[in-house]
Protein backbone atom coordinates (compact mmCIF):
# COMPACT_ATOMS: atom_id res chain seq x y z
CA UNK A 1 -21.29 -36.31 -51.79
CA UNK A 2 -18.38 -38.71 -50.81
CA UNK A 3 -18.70 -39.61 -46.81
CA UNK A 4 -15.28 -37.67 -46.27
CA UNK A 5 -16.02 -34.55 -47.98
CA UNK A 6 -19.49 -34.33 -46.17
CA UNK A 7 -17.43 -35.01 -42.97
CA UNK A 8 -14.75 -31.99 -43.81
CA UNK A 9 -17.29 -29.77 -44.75
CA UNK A 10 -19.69 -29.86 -41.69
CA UNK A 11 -16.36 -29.39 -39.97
CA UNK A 12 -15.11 -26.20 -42.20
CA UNK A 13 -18.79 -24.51 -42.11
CA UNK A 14 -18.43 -24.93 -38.21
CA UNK A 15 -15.00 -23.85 -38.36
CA UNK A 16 -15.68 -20.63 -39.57
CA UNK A 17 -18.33 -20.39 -36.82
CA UNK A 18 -15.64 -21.16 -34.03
CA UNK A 19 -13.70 -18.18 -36.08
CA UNK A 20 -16.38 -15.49 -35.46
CA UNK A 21 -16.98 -16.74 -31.89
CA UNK A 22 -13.68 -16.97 -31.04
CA UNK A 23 -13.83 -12.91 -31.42
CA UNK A 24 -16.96 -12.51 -30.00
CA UNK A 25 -15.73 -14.73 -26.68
CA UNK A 26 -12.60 -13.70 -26.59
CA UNK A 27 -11.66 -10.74 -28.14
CA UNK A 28 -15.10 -8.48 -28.43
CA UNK A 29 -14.85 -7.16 -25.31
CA UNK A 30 -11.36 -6.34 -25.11
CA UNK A 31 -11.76 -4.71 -28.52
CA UNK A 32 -14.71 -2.49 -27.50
CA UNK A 33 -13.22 -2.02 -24.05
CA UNK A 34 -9.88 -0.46 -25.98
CA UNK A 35 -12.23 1.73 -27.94
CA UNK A 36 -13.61 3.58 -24.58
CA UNK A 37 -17.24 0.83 -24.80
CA UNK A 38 -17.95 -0.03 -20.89
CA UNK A 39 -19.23 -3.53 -19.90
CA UNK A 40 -22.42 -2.46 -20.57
CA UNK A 41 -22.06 -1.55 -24.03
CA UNK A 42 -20.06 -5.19 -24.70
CA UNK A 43 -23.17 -6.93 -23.23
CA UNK A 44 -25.33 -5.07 -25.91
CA UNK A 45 -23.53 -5.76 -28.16
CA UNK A 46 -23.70 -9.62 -27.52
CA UNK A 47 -27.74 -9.47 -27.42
CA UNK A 48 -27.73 -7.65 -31.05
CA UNK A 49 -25.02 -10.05 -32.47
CA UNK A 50 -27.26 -12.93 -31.22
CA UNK A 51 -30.54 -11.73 -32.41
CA UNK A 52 -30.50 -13.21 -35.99
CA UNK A 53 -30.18 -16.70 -34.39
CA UNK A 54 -33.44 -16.00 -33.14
CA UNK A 55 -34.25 -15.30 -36.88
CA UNK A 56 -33.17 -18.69 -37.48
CA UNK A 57 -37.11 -20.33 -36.94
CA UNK A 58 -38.11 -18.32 -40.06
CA UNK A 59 -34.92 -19.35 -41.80
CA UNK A 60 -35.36 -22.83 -41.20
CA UNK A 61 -39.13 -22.81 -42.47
CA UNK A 62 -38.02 -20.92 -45.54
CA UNK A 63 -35.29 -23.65 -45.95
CA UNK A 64 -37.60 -26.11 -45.60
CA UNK A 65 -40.45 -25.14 -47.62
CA UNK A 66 -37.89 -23.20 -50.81
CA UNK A 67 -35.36 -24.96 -52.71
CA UNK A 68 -33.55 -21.73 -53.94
CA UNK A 69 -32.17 -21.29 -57.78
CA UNK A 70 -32.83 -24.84 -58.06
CA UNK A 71 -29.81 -25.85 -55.87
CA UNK A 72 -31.48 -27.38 -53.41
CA UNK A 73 -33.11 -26.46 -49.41
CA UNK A 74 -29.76 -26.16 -48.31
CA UNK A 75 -26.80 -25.72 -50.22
CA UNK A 76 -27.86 -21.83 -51.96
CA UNK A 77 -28.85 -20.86 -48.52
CA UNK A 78 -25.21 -22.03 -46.99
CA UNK A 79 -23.40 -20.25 -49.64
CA UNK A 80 -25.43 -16.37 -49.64
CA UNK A 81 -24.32 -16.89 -45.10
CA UNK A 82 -20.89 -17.44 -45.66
CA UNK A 83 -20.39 -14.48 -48.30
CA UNK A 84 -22.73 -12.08 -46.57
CA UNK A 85 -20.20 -12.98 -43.61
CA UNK A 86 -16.93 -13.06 -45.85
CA UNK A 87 -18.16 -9.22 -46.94
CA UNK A 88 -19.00 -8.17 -43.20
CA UNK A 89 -15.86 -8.96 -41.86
CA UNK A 90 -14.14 -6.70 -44.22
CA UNK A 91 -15.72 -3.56 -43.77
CA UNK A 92 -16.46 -4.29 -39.78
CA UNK A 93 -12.84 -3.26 -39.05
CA UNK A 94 -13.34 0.08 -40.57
CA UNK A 95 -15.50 1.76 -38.12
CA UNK A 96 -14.54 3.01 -34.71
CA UNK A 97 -17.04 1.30 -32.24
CA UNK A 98 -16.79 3.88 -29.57
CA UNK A 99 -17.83 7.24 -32.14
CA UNK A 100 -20.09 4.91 -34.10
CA UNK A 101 -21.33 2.16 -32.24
CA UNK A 102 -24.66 2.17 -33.54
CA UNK A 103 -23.15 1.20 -37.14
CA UNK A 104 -20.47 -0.90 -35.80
CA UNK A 105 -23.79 -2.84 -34.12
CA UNK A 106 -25.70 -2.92 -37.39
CA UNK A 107 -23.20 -3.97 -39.59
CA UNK A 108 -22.39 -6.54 -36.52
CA UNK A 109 -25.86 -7.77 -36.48
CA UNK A 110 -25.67 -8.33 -40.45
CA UNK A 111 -22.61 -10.19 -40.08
CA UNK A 112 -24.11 -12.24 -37.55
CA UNK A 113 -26.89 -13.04 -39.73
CA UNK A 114 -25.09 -13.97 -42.17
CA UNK A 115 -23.90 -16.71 -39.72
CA UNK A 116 -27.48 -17.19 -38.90
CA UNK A 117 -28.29 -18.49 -42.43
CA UNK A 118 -25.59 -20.72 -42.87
CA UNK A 119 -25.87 -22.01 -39.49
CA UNK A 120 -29.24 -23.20 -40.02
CA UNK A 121 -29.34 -24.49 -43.23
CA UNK A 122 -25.66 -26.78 -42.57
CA UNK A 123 -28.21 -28.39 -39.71
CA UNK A 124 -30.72 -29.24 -41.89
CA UNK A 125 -28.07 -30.65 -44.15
CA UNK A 126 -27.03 -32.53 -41.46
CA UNK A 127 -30.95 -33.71 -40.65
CA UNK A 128 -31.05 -34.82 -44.32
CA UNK A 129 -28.14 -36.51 -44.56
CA UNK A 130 -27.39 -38.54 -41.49
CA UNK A 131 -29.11 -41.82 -39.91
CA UNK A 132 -30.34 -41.39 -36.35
CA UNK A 133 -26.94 -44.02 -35.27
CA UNK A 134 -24.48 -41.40 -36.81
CA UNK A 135 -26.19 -38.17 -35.26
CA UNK A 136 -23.93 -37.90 -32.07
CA UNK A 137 -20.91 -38.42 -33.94
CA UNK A 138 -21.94 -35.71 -36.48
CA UNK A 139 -22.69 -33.63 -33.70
CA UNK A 140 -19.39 -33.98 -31.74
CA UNK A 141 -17.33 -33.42 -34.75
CA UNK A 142 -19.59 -29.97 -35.74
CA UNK A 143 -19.25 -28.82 -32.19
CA UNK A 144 -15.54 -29.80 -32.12
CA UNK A 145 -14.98 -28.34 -35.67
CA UNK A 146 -16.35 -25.32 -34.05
CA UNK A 147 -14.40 -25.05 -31.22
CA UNK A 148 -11.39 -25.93 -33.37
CA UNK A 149 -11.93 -22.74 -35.25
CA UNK A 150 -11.86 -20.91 -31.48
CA UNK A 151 -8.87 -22.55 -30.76
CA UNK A 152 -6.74 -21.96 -33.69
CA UNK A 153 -7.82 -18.92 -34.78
CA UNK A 154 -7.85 -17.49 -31.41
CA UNK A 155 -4.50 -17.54 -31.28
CA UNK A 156 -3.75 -15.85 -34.76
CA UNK A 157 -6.36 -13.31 -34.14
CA UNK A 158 -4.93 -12.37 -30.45
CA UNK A 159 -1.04 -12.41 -32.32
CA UNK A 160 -2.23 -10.05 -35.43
CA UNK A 161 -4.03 -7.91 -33.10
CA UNK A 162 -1.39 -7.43 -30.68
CA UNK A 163 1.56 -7.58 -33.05
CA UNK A 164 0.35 -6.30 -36.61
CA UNK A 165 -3.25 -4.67 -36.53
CA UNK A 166 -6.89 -5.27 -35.50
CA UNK A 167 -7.62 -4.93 -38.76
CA UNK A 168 -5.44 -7.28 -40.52
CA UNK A 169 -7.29 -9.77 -37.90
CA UNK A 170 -10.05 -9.62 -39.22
CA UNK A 171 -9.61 -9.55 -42.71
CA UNK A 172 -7.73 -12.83 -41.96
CA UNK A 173 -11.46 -13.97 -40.77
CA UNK A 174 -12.77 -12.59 -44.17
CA UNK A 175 -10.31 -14.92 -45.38
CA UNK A 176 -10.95 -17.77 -44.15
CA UNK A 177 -14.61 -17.48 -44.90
CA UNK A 178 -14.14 -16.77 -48.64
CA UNK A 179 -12.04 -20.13 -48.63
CA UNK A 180 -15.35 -21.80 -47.52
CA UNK A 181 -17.28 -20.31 -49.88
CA UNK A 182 -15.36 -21.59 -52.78
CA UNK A 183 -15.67 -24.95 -51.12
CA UNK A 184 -19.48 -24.96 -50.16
CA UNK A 185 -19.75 -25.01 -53.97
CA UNK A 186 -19.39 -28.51 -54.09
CA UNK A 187 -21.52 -29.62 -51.71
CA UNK A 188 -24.22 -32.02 -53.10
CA UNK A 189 -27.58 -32.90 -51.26
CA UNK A 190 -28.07 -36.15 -50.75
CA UNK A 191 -30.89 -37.89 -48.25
CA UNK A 192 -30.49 -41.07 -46.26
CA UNK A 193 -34.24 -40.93 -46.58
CA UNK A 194 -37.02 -39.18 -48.89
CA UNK A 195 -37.58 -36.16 -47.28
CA UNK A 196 -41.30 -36.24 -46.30
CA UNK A 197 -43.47 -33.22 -47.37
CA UNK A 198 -43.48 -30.05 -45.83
CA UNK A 199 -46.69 -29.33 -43.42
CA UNK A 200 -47.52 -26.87 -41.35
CA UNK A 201 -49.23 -29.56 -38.99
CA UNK A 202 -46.11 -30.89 -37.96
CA UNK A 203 -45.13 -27.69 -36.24
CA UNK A 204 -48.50 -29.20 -33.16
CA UNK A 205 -45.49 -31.25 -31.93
CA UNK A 206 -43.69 -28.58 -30.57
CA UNK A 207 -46.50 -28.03 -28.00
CA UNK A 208 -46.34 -31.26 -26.37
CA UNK A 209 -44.96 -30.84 -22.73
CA UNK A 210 -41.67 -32.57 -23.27
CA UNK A 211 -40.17 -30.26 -26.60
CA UNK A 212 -41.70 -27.02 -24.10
CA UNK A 213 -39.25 -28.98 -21.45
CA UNK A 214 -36.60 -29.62 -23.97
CA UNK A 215 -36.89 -25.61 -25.42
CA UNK A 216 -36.72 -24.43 -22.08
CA UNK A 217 -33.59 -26.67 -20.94
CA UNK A 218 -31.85 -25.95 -24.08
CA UNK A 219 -32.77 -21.72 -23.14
CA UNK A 220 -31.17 -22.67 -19.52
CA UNK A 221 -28.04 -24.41 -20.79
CA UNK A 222 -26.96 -21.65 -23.35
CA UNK A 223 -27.53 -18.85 -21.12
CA UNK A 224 -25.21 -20.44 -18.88
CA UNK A 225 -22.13 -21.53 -20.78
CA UNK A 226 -22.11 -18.65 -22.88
CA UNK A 227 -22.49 -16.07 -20.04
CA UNK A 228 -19.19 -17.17 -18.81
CA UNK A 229 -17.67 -17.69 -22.33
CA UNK A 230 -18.23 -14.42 -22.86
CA UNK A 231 -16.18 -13.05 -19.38
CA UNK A 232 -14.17 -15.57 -19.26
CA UNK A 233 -10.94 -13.43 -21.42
CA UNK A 234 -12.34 -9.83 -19.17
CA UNK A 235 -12.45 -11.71 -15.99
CA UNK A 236 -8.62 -12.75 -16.40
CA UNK A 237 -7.38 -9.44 -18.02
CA UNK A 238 -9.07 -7.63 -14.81
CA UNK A 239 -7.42 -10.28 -12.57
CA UNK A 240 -3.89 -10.85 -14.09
CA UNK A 241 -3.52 -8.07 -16.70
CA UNK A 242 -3.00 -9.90 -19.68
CA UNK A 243 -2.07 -9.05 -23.23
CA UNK A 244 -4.54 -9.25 -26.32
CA UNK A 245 -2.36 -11.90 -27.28
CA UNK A 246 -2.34 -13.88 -23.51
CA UNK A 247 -6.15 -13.80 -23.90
CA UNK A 248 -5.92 -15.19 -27.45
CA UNK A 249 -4.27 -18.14 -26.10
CA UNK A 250 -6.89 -18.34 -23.22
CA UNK A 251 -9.63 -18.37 -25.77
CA UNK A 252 -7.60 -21.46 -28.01
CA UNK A 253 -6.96 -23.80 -24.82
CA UNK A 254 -10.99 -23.44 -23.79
CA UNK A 255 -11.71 -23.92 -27.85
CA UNK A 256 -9.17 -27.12 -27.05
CA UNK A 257 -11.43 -28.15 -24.11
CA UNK A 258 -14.66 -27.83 -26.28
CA UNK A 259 -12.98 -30.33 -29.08
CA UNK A 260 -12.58 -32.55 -26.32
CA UNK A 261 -15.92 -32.50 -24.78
CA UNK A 262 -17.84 -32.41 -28.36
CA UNK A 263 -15.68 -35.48 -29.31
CA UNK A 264 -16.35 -37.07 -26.16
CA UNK A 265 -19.71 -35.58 -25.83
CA UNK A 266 -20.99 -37.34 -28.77
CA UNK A 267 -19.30 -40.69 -27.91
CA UNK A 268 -20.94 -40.61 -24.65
CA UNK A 269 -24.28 -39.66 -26.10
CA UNK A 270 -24.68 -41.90 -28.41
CA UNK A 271 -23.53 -44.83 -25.81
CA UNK A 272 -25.16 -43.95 -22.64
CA UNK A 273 -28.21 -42.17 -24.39
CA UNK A 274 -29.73 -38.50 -23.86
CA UNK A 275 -31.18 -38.46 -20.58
CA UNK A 276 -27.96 -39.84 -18.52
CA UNK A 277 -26.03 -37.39 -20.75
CA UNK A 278 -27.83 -34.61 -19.90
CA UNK A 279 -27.58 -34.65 -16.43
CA UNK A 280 -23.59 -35.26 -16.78
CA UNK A 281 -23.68 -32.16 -18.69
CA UNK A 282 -25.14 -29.90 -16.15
CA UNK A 283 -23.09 -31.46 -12.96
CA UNK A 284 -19.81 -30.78 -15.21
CA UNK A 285 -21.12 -27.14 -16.15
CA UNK A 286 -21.80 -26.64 -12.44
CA UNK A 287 -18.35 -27.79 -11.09
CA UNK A 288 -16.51 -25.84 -13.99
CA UNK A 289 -17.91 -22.58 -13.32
CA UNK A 290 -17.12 -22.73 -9.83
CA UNK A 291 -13.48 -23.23 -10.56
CA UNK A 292 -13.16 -19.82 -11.48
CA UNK A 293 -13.33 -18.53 -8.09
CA UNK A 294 -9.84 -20.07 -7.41
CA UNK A 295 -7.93 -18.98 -9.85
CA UNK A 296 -4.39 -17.81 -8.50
CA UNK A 297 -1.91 -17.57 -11.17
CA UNK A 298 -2.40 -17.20 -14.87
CA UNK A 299 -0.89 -21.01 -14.84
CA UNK A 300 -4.00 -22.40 -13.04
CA UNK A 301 -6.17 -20.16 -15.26
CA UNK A 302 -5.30 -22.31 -18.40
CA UNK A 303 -5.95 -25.28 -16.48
CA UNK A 304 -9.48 -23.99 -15.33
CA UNK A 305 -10.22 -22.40 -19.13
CA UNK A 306 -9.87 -26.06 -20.32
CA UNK A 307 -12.16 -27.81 -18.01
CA UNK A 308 -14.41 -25.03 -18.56
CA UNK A 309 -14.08 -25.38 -22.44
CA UNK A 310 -14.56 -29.25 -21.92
CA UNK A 311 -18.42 -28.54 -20.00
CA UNK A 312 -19.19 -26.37 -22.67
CA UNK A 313 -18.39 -28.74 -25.29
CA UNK A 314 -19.91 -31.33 -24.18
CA UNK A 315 -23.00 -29.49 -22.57
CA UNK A 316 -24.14 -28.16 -26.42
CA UNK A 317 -22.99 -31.82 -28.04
CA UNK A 318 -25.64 -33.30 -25.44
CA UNK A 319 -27.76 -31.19 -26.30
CA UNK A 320 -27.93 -30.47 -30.24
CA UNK A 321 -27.86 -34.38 -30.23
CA UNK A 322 -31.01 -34.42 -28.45
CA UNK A 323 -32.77 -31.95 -30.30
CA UNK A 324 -31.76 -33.67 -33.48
CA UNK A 325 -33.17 -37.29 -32.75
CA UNK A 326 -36.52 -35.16 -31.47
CA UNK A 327 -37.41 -33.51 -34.89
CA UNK A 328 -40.40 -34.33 -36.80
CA UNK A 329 -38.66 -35.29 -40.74
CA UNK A 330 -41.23 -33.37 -42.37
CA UNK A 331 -40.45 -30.17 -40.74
CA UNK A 332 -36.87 -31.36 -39.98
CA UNK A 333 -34.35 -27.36 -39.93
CA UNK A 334 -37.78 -25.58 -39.10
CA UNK A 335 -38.28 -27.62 -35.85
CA UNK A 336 -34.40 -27.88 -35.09
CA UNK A 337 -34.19 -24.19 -36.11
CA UNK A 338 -36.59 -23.24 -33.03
CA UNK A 339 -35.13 -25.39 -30.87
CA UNK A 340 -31.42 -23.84 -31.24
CA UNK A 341 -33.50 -20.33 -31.73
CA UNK A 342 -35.15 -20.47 -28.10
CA UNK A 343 -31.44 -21.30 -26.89
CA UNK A 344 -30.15 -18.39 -28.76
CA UNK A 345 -32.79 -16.53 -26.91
CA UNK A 346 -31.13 -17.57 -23.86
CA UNK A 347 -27.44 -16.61 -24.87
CA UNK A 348 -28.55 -13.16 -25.97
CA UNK A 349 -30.15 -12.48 -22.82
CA UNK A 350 -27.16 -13.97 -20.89
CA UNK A 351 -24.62 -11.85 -22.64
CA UNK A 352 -26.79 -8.55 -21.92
CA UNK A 353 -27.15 -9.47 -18.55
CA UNK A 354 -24.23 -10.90 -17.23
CA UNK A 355 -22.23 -7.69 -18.22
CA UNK A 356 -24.98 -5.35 -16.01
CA UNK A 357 -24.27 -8.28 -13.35
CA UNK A 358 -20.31 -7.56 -13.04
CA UNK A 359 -20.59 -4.03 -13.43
CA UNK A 360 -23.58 -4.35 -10.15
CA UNK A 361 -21.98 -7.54 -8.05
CA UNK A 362 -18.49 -7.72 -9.60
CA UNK A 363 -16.88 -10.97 -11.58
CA UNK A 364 -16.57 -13.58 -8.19
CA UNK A 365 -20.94 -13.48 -7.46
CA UNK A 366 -21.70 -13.86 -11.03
CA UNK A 367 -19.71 -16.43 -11.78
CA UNK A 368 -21.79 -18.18 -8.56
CA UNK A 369 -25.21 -17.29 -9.65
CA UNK A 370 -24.36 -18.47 -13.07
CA UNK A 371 -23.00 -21.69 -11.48
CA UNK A 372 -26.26 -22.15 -9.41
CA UNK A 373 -28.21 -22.03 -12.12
CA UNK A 374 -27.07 -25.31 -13.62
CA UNK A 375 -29.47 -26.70 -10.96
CA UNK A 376 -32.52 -25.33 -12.58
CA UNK A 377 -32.32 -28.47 -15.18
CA UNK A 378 -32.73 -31.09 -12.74
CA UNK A 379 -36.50 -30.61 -12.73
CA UNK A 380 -36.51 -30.32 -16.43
CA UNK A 381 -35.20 -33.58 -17.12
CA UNK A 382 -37.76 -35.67 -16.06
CA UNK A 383 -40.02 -33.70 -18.23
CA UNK A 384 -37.68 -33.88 -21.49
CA UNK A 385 -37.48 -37.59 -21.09
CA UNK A 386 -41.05 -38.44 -19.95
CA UNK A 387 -42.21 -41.42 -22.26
CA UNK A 388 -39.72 -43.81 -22.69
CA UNK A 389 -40.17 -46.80 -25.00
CA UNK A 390 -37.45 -48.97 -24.46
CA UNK A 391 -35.09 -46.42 -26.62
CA UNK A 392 -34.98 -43.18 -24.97
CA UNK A 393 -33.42 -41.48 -28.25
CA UNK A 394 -36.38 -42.04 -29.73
CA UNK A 395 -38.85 -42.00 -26.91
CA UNK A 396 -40.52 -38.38 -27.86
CA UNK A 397 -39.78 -38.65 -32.04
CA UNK A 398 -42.90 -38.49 -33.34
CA UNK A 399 -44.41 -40.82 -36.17
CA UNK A 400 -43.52 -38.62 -39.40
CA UNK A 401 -45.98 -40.66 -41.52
């Protein structure tokens, strides 16, 4: 596979990611708000939609271990995610959340996993393919190709929902996704290295104190960012009254600031190494949150939605770059797989959560406790980053062979 397909493609897979979580950021709750759902009911909603990302440590073995049809570990797996997501999207608009939200989850949860699958097995295509001096640039441009996707189609979503029809918005979605699929087709598998056999022995290296560190860090980080992702579009609607379409544009100028801070993310990562990186991460998280207590005019808003789209952006470039250059090759998308499953764990919790925390201590508190926990990585740093041999992106890899 030619260097600039491979580029495009991690891009378009993590596109249509940014698609379905520029809904889920900004537009889910407005949706299920408009359909009589209380804050409550959003948050659930957000823990069910993330559970199959906690799914994604059995995916990753089964990735690892199966090459399906005899198309590879990756590439079948990528292509039955995007259509079981293509297929969701079309049917998800049918059913009225507020009489049947128990369908409207389940049909949620399968689109989700759907995402799940091809989520996982474009990061092991990513482990296979890239050498450990190209892994923060691949990072920052799947992380910006993601928040591309937020920030372009957050803005047709919000203008077909306001001015045509929910559900023409997300059949645009199903779209979008079917394109993909057509183009995953030609995605080859090729190695930078023989990929070393698969053993369940491997999997000992996840108990060493620094990947427990790392696991827990990356659980801290993602409950964070996308706790206030997730109120970010409710917060301002409460605050300013906006339209569908005013929060649409909300949702692309924070996807905007995520481009930015993946780009820069992986530039930065890749200069100044993990451990410095990390700790920028959390100090721009903290000060980003915090800006949403002075928000005066919807003006300032877009300004603090940026800066707040930046942290997060570079916050989960930091961090999947990290995790990548700390995977053992022979159990490459398992190990990765848990790593971004035990921060899934973390979002899923967040999202249910935070939404029982504004109904209980109202949007200003949360967004302080959420801030305040930033702080809880500064211990955990010095445990991620414990043995350093001179290179501290490879200081806890361990010896494959």
């Amino acid at each position: 596979m030619r260097k600039s397909y491979r580029y495009f493609m991690f891009g378009l897979l993590y596109f249509i990611q940014g698609a379905i979580l520029s809904y889920f950021t900004g537009f889910n709750g407005i949706y299920l708000l408009s359909f009589g759902v209380d804050m409550k009911g959003v948050g659930l909603i957000g823990l069910i939609g993330m559970m199959p990302f906690v799914l994604k440590i059995f995916l990753g073995i089964l990735s690892d271990r199966v090459s399906l049809f005899g198309l590879g570990h990756r590439k079948p797996y990528i292509l039955i995610g995007v259509a079981i997501q293509a297929i969701s999207l079309v049917f998800v608009p049918m059913i009225h959340p507020g009489e049947n939200f128990g369908l409207y989850a389940l049909l949620g949860f399968l689109m989700m996993s759907g995402m799940a699958l091809y989520d996982t097995t474009t990061d092991g295509l990513a482990l296979d393919t890239t050498s450990e001096d190209e892994q923060g640039t691949i990072q920052g441009l799947m992380v910006g190709g993601r928040a591309l996707g937020v920030m372009v189609i957050s803005v047709f979503f919000g203008f077909f929902a306001d001015y045509v029809s929910w559900r023409f918005a997300f059949w645009s979605l199903a779209a979008i996704s079917a394109v993909t699929l057509v183009l995953a087709f030609f995605i080859k598998e090729t190695q930078v290295t023989e990929r070393p056999a698969f053993e369940w022995s491997a999997f000992k290296s996840l108990g060493r104190k620094e990947i427990l560190s790392l696991a827990v860090l990356g659980a801290l980080y993602s409950f964070i960012i996308n706790s206030v992702a997730e109120i970010m579009n409710p917060f301002f609607e409460t605050r300013f009254e906006i339209s569908t379409f005013m929060a649409g544009l909300y949702s692309a100028v924070w996807g905007l600031g995520i481009v930015l801070g993946g780009l820069l993310g992986g530039r930065v990562t890749d200069k100044l190494g993990h451990r410095k990186s990390v700790l920028y991460a959390m100090i721009v998280s903290f000060v980003s949150i915090l800006l949403f207590l002075i928000a005066p005019t919807p003006a300032v808003a877009f300004v603090i939605a940026l800066v707040f789209g930046f942290a997060f952006g570079f916050y989960e470039t930091v961090y999947f770059a990290t995790s990548m250059a700390r995977t053992d090759s022979r159990i490459a998308a398992s190990m990765f797989s848990i790593l971004m499953a035990i921060a899934n764990i973390g979002t899923g919790i967040g999202m249910a959560v935070t939404g029982v925390m504004v109904d209980g201590v109202g949007y200003p508190w949360t967004f302080i406790i959420l801030a305040a926990f930033n702080l809880l990585a500064l211990p955990l740093i010095p445990q991620v980053f414990n043995r350093k041999t001179g290179n501290e992106v490879e200081a806890s890899v361990p010896d494959a062979g």
